[in-house]
Protein backbone atom coordinates (compact mmCIF):
# COMPACT_ATOMS: atom_id res chain seq x y z
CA UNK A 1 82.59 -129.94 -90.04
CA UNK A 2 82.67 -132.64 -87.04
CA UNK A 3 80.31 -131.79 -84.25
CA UNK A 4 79.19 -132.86 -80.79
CA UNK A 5 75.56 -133.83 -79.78
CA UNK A 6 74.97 -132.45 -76.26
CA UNK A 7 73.02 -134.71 -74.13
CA UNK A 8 72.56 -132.54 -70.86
CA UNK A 9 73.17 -129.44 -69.35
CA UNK A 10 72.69 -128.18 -65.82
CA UNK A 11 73.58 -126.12 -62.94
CA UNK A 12 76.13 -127.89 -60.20
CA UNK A 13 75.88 -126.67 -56.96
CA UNK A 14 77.94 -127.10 -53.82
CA UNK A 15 77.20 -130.29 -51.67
CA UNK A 16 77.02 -128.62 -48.83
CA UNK A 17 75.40 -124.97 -47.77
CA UNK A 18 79.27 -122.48 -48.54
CA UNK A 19 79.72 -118.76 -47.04
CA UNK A 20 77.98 -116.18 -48.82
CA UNK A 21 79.62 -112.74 -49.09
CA UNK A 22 81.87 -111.47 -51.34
CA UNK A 23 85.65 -112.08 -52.43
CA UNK A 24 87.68 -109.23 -52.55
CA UNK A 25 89.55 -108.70 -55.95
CA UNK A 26 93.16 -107.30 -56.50
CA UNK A 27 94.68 -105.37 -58.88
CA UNK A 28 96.19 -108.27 -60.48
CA UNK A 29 93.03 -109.89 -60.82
CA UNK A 30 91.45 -106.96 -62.04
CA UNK A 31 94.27 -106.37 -64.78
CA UNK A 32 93.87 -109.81 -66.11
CA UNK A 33 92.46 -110.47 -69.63
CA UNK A 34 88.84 -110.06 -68.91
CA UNK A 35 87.11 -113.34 -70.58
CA UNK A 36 87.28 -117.31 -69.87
CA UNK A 37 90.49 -118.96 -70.38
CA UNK A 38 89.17 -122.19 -72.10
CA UNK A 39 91.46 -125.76 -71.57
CA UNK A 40 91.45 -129.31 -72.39
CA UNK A 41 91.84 -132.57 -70.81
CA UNK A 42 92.17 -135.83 -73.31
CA UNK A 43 91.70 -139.34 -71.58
CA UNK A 44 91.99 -142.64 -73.32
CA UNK A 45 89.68 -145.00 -71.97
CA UNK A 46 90.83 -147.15 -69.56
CA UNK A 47 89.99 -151.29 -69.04
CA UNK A 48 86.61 -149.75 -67.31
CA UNK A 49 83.48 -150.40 -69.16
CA UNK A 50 82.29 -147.42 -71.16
CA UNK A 51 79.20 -146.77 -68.99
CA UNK A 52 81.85 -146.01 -65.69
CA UNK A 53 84.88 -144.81 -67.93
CA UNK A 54 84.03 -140.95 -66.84
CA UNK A 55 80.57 -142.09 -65.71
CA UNK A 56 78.98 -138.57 -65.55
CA UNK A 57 77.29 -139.23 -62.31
CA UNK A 58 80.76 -139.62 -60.19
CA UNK A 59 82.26 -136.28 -61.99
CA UNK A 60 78.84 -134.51 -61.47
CA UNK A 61 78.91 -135.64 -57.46
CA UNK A 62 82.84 -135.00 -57.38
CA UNK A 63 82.50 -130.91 -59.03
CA UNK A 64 79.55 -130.83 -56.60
CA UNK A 65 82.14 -131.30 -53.87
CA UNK A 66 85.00 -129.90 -55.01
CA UNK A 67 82.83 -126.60 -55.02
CA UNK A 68 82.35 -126.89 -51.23
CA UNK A 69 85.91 -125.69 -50.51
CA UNK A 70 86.45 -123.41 -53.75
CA UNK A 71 82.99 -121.92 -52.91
CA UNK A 72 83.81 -118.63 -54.89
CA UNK A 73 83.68 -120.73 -58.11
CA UNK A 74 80.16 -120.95 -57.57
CA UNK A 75 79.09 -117.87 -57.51
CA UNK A 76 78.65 -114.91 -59.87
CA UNK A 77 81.07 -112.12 -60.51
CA UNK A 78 79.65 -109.00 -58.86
CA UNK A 79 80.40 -105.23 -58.37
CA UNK A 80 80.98 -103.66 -55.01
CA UNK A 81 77.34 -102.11 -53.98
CA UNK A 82 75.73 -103.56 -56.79
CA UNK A 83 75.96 -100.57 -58.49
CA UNK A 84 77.75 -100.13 -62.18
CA UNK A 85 80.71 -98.26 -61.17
CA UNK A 86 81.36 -100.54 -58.57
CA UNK A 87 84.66 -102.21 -58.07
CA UNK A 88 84.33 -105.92 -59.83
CA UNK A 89 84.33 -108.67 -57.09
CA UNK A 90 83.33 -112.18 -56.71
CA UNK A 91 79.71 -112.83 -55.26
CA UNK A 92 79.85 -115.83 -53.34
CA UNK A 93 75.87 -116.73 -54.24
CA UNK A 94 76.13 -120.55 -54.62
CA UNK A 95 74.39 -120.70 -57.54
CA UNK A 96 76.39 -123.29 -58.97
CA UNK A 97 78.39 -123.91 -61.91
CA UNK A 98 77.59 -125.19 -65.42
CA UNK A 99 78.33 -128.86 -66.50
CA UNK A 100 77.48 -130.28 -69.78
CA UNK A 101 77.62 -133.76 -71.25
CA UNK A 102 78.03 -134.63 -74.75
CA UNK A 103 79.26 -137.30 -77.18
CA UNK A 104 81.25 -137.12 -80.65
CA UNK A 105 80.62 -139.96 -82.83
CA UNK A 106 83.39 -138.33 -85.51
CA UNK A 107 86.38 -138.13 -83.01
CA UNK A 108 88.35 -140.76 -81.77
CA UNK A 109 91.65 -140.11 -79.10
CA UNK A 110 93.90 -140.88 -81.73
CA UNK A 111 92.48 -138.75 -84.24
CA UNK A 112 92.16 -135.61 -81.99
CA UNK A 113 95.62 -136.27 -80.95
CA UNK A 114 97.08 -136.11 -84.52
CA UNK A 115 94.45 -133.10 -85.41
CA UNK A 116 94.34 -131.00 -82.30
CA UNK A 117 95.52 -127.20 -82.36
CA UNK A 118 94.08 -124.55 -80.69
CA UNK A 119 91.69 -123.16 -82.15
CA UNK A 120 87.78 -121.60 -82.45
CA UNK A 121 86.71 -124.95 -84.17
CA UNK A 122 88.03 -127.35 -81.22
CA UNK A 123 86.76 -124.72 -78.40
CA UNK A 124 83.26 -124.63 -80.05
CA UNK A 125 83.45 -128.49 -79.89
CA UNK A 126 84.72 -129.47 -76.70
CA UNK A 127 84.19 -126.22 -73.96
CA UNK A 128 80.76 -124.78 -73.22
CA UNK A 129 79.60 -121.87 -74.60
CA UNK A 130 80.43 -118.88 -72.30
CA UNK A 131 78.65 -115.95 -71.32
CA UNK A 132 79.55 -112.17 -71.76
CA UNK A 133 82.30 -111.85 -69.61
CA UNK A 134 80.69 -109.07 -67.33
CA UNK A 135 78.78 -108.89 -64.15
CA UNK A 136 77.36 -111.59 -63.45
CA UNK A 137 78.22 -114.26 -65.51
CA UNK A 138 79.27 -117.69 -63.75
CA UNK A 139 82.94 -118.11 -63.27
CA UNK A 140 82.95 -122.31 -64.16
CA UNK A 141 81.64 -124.16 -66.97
CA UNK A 142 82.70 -127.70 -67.81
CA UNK A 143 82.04 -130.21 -70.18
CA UNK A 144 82.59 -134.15 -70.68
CA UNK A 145 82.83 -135.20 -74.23
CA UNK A 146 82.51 -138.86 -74.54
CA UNK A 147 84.37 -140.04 -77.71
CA UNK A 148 83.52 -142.98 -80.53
CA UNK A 149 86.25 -144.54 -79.06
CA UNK A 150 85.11 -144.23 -75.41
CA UNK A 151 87.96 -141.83 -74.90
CA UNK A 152 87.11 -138.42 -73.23
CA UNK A 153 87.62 -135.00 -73.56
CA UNK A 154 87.20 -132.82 -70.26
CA UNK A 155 86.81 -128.87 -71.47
CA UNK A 156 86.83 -126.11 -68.56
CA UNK A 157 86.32 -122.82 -69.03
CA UNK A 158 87.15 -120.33 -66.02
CA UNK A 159 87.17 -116.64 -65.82
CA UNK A 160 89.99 -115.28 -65.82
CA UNK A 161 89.80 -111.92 -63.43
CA UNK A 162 89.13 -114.91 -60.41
CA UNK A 163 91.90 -117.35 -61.65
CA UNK A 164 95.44 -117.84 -63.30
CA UNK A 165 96.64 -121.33 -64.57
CA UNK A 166 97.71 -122.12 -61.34
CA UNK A 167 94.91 -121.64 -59.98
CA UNK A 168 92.95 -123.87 -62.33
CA UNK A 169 95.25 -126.21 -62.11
CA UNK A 170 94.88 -126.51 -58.01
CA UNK A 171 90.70 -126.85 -58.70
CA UNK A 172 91.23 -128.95 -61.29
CA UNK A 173 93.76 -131.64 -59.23
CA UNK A 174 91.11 -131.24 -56.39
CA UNK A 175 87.93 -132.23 -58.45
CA UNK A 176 90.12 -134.93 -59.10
CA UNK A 177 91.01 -136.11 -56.16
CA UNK A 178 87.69 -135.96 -54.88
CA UNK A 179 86.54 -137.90 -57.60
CA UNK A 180 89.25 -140.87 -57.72
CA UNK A 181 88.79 -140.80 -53.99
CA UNK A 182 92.25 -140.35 -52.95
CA UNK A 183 92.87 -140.21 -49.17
CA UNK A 184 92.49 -136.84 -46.79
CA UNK A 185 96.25 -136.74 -46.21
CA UNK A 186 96.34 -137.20 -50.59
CA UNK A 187 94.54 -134.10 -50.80
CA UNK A 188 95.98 -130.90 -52.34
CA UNK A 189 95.99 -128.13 -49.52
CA UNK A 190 92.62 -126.25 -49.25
CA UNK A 191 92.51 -122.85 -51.24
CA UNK A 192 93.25 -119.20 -49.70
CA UNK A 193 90.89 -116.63 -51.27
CA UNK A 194 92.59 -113.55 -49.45
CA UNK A 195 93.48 -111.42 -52.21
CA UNK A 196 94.30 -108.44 -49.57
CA UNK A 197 97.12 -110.42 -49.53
CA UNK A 198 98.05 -108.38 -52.64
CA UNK A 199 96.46 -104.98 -51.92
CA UNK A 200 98.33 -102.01 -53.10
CA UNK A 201 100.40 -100.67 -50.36
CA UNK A 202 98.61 -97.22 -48.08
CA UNK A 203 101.75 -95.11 -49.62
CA UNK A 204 102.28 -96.05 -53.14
CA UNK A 205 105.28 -96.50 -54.46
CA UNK A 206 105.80 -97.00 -58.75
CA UNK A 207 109.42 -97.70 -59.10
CA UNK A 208 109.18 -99.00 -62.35
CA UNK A 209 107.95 -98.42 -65.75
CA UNK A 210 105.34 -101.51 -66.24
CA UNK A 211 105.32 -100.35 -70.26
CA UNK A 212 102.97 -103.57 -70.69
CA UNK A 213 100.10 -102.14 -69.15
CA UNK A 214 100.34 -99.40 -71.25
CA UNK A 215 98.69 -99.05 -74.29
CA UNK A 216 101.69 -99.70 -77.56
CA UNK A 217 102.09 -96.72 -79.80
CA UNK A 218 99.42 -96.04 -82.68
CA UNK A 219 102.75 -96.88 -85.08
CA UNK A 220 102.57 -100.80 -83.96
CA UNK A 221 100.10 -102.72 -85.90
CA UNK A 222 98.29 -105.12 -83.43
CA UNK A 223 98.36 -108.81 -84.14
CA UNK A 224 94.98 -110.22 -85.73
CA UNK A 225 92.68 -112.40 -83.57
CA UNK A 226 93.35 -114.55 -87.00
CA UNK A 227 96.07 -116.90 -86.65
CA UNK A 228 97.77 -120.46 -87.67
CA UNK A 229 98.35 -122.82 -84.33
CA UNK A 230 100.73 -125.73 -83.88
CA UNK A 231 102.00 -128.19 -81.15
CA UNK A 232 105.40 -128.91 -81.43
CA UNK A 233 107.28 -131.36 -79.02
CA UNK A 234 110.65 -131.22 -77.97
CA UNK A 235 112.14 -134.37 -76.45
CA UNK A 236 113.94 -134.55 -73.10
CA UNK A 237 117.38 -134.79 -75.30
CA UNK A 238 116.42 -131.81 -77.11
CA UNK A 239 115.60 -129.86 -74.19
CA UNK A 240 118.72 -130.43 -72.36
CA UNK A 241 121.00 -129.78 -75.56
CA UNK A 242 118.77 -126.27 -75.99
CA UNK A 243 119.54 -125.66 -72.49
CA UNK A 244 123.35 -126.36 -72.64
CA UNK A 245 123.56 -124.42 -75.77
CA UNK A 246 121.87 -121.08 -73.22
CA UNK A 247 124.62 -121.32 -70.70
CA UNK A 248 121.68 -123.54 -68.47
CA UNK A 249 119.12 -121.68 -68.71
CA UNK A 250 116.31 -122.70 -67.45
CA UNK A 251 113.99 -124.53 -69.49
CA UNK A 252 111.59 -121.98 -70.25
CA UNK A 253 114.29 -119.55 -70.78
CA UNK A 254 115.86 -121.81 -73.33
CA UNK A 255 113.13 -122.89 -75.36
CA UNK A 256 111.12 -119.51 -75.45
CA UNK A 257 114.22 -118.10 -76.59
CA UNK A 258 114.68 -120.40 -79.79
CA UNK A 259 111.07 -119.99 -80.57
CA UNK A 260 111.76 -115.47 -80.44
CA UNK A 261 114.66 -116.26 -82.85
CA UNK A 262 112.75 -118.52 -85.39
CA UNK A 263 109.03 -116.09 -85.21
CA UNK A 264 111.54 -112.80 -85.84
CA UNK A 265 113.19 -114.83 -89.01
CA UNK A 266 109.71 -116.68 -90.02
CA UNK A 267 107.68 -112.91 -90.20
CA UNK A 268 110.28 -111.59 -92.42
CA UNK A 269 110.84 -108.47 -89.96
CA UNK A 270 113.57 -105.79 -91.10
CA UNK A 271 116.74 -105.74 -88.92
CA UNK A 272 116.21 -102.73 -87.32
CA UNK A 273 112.69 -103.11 -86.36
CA UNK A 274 112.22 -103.54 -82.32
CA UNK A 275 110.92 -107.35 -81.13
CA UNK A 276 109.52 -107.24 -77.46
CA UNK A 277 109.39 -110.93 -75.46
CA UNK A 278 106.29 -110.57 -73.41
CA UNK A 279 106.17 -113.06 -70.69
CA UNK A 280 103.69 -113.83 -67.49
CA UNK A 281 105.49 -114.78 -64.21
CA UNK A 282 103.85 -116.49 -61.11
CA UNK A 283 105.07 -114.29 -58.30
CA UNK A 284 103.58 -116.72 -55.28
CA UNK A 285 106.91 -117.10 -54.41
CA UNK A 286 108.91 -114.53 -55.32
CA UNK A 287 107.22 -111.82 -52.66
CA UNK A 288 108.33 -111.54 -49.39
CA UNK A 289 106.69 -112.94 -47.69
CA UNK A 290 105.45 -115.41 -50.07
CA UNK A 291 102.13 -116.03 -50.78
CA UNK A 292 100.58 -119.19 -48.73
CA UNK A 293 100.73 -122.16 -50.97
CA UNK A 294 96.83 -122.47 -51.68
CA UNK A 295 96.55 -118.73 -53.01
CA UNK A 296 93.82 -119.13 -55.26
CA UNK A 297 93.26 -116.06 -57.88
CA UNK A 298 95.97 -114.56 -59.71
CA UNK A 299 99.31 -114.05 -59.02
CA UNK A 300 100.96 -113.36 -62.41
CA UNK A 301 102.64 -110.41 -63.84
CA UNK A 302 103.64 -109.11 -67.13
CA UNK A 303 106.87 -108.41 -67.96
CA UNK A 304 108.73 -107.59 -70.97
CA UNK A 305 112.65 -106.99 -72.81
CA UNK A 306 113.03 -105.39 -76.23
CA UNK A 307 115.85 -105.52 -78.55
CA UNK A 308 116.16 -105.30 -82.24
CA UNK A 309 115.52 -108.27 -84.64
CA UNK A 310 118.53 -108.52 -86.07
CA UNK A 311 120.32 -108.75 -81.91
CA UNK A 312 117.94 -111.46 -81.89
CA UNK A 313 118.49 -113.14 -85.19
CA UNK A 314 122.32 -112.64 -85.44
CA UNK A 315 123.79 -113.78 -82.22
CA UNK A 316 123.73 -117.56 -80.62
CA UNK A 317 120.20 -118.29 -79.03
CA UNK A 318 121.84 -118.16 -75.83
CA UNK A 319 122.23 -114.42 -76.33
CA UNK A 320 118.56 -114.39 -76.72
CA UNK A 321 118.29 -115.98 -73.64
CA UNK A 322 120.31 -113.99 -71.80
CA UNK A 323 117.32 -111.54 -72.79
CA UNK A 324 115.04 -113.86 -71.89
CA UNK A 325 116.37 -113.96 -68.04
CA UNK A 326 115.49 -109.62 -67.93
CA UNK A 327 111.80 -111.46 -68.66
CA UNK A 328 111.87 -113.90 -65.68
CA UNK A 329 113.92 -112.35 -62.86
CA UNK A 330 111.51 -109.95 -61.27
CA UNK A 331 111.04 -110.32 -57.51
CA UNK A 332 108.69 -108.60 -54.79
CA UNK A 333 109.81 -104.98 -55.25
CA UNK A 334 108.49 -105.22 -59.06
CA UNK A 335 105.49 -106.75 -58.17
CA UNK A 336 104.67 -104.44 -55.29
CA UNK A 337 105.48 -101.49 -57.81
CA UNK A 338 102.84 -102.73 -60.29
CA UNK A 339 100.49 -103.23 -58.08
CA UNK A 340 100.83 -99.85 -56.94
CA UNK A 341 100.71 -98.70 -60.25
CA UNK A 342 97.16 -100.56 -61.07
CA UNK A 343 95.86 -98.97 -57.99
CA UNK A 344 96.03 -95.68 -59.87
CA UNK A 345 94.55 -96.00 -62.83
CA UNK A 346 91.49 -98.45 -64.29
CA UNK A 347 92.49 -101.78 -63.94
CA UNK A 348 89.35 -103.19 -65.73
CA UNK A 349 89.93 -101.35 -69.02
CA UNK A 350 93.50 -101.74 -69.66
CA UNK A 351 94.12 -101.91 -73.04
CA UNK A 352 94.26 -106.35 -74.01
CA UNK A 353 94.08 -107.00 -77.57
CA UNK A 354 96.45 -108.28 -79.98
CA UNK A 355 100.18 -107.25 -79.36
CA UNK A 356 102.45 -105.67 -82.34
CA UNK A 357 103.21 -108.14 -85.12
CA UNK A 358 107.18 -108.30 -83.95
CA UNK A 359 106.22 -109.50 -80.40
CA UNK A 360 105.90 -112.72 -79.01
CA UNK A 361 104.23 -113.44 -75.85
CA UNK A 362 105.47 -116.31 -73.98
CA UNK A 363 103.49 -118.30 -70.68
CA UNK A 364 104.64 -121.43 -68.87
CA UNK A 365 102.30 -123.97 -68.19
CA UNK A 366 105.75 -125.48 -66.69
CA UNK A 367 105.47 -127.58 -63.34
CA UNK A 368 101.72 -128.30 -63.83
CA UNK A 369 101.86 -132.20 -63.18
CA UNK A 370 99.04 -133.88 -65.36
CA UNK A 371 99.27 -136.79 -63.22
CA UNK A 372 97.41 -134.55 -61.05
CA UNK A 373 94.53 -134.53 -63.47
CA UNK A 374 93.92 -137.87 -62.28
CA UNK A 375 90.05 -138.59 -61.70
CA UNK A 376 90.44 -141.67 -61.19
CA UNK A 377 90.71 -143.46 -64.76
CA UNK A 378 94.27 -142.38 -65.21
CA UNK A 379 96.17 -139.07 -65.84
CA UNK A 380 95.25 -137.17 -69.22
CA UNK A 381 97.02 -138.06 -72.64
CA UNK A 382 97.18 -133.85 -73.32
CA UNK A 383 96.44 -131.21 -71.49
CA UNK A 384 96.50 -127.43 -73.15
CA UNK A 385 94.48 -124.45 -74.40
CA UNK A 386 92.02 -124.94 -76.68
CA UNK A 387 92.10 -121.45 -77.91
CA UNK A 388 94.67 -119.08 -78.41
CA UNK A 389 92.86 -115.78 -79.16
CA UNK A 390 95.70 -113.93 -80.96
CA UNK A 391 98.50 -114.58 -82.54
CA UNK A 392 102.29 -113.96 -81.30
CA UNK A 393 101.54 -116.60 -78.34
CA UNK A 394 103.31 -119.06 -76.89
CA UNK A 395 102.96 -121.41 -74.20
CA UNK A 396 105.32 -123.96 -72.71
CA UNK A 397 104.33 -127.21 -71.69
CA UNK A 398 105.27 -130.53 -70.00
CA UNK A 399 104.32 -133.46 -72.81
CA UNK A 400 102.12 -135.63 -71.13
CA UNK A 401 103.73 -139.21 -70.32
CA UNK A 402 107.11 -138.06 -71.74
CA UNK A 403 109.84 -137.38 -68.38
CA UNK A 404 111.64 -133.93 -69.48
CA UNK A 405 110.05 -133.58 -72.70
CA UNK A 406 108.28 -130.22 -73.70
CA UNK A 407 105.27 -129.45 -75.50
CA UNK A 408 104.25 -125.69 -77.56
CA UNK A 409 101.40 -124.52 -78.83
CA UNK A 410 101.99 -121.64 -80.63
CA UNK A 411 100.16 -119.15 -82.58
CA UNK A 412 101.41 -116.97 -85.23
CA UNK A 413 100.31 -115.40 -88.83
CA UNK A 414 98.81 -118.08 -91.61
CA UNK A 415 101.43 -116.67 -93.73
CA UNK A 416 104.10 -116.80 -90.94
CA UNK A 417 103.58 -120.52 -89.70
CA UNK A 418 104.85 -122.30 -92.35
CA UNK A 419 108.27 -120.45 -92.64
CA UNK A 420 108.35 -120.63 -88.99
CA UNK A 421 108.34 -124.59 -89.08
CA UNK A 422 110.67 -124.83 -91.69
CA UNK A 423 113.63 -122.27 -89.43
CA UNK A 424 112.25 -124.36 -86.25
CA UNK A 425 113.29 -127.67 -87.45
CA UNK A 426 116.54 -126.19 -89.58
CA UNK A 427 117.76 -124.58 -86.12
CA UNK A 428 116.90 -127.87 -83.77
CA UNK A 429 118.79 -129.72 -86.35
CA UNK A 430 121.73 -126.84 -86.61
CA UNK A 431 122.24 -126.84 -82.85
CA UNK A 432 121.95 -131.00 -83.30
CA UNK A 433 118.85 -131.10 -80.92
């Protein structure tokens, strides 16, 4: 088994003395799978030398910085009073966050690129060990791989009740910019940690369901935390055909709805059993008023539409997504209604393991512009998650350095991945992707 020799670890703090305090936390942070969402960053080496390519000194200095204005990132999470049935909130202490360098003399770019897929091997190699996920832990942990190559891989794990992807995305294009030394006016806008923003209303009012923060019947057998991952691309050609074939539908739409069709036909399920598409929208704009454009915690929701596997096997994928759209088209009355509905019962211990076998759960990682991702040495060569926890998971991806082309990484049953590559590539070729 490859592994990675760590050369240092330490404790990052902010540059300059930050507020202390305490960030308020929503319901939707609250509701969010409590752990670290683990990522990774691949860089090929630029014409620099390999002593600056990454040099860890001007990353170090540049997180050191970067946690002046995200401040909260810093500190620990906390609960209200400090006692243990206190509500969970971020303690803005300043302690710092953990970085750790390290070097791989078995992995080179090319090789990772050809082998990467989510899973515990690569997360163990290339993203710091993380805590219990419970007060207090640190919210940030990074670490700089340098390759055999002189290629780099940048792992980040952040918790996940303080951030969403968007989120991490806005820290990480920051600590970036910072570090590459792009211009004030360059800069991406400074975060907003009011969360109140998304407080549950003084009269509540539940005018929906929200059946997926509910626990799923005893009858539905929960997907294993054992599971087969892929990347599959999708060029710009294929994507547009996909979407033309769904009535234009929008990307995400399109190509989560192919992937329901081929997992329902790859796991073998009976026609009559139910299939529910689980998906995660960002709301930030979709309230009224929307959320200001720094809003840094999470803003997602969970939203789901069920129909039978053989509706979803048996008609065009553009029926599917039709379905699909019931997934994506929620605006500020649903989101006010769930958080109204997480104000009244406990948010922390909703139920978040595996989903039933016949589900898929689909994210978009959409509109996250690795150029971004810049620190200086160029923009990454992949960006995704290096873990997927369960399987039934999908997320949806721009592939890096490719205009219009989209990446997947996917995670289903060992004994469903196979079949599902096989109906993937039979359908892209069927619909003459």
């Amino acid at each position: 088994m490859a592994t990675v020799e760590v050369l240092t670890s330490e404790v990052v703090v902010p540059a300059e003395e930050t507020p202390a305090g305490a960030v308020w936390l929503s319901n939707l942070d609250l509701a969010a799978r409590r752990g670290y969402t683990p990522t990774v960053y691949f860089y090929r080496r630029n014409g620099d030398d390999e002593a600056a390519f990454f040099a860890a000194d001007a990353v170090r200095d540049g997180l050191a910085r970067a946690l002046v204005p995200f401040y909260p990132l810093a500190g620990r999470l906390g609960l209200a009073g400090g006692g243990e049935d206190g509500r969970v909130q971020i303690d803005c202490t300043g302690e710092g966050a953990v970085f750790v360098t390290a070097r791989s003399g078995h992995y080179a770019l090319d090789d990772l690129m050809n082998e990467f897929v989510p899973c515990d091997e690569m997360r163990d190699l290339f993203v710091p060990p993380t805590p219990a996920p419970n007060p207090p832990c640190a919210l940030l942990l990074v670490q700089v791989t340098h390759l055999r190559c002189g290629g780099v891989v940048l792992g980040m794990a952040l918790h996940h009740s303080v951030v969403d992807a968007r989120s991490a995305a806005h820290f990480a294009e920051t600590w970036a910019s910072i570090v590459r030394g792009a211009p004030a006016g360059d800069a991406p806008v400074p975060p907003c940690f009011d969360h109140k923003l998304l407080a549950a209303r003084p009269a509540r009012a539940v005018l929906y369901d929200h059946p997926e923060y509910k626990p799923e019947p005893p009858a539905h057998a929960a997907t294993a935390s054992t599971y087969a991952s892929a990347i599959i691309t999708l060029t710009k050609q294929q994507v547009g055909a996909l979407k033309a074939a769904c009535a234009g539908a929008s990307t995400f739409r399109a190509v989560v709805a192919l992937v329901w069709q081929c997992a329902c036909r790859a796991r073998a399920l009976p026609p009559e059993a139910e299939t529910r598409l689980y998906s995660m929208i960002d709301m930030r704009q979709r309230l009224s008023p929307p959320l200001p454009p720094g809003y840094f915690g999470n803003a997602v929701i969970r939203t789901s539409t069920s129909a039978t596997v053989g509706e979803v096997v048996s008609n065009p994928v553009g029926h599917a997504a039709r379905r699909a759209r019931a997934v994506t088209s929620q605006g500020d009355d649903y989101a006010r209604s769930l958080v109204d509905y997480l104000e009244g019962v406990d948010a922390m211990n909703l139920p978040r393991s595996g989903i039933s076998r016949a589900h898929l759960r689909a994210i978009s990682w959409l509109g996250m512009s690795l150029a971004d991702a810049d620190f200086g040495w160029g923009s990454p060569a992949f960006m995704g998650p290096a873990i997927m926890y369960y399987s039934g998971f999908v997320y949806v991806m721009n592939a890096p350095g490719k205009d219009g082309a989209v990446a997947l990484a996917l995670s289903l049953e060992p004994e469903s991945m196979p079949e599902f590559r096989k109906v993937f590539a039979e359908e892209v070729a069927r619909l003459g992707l």
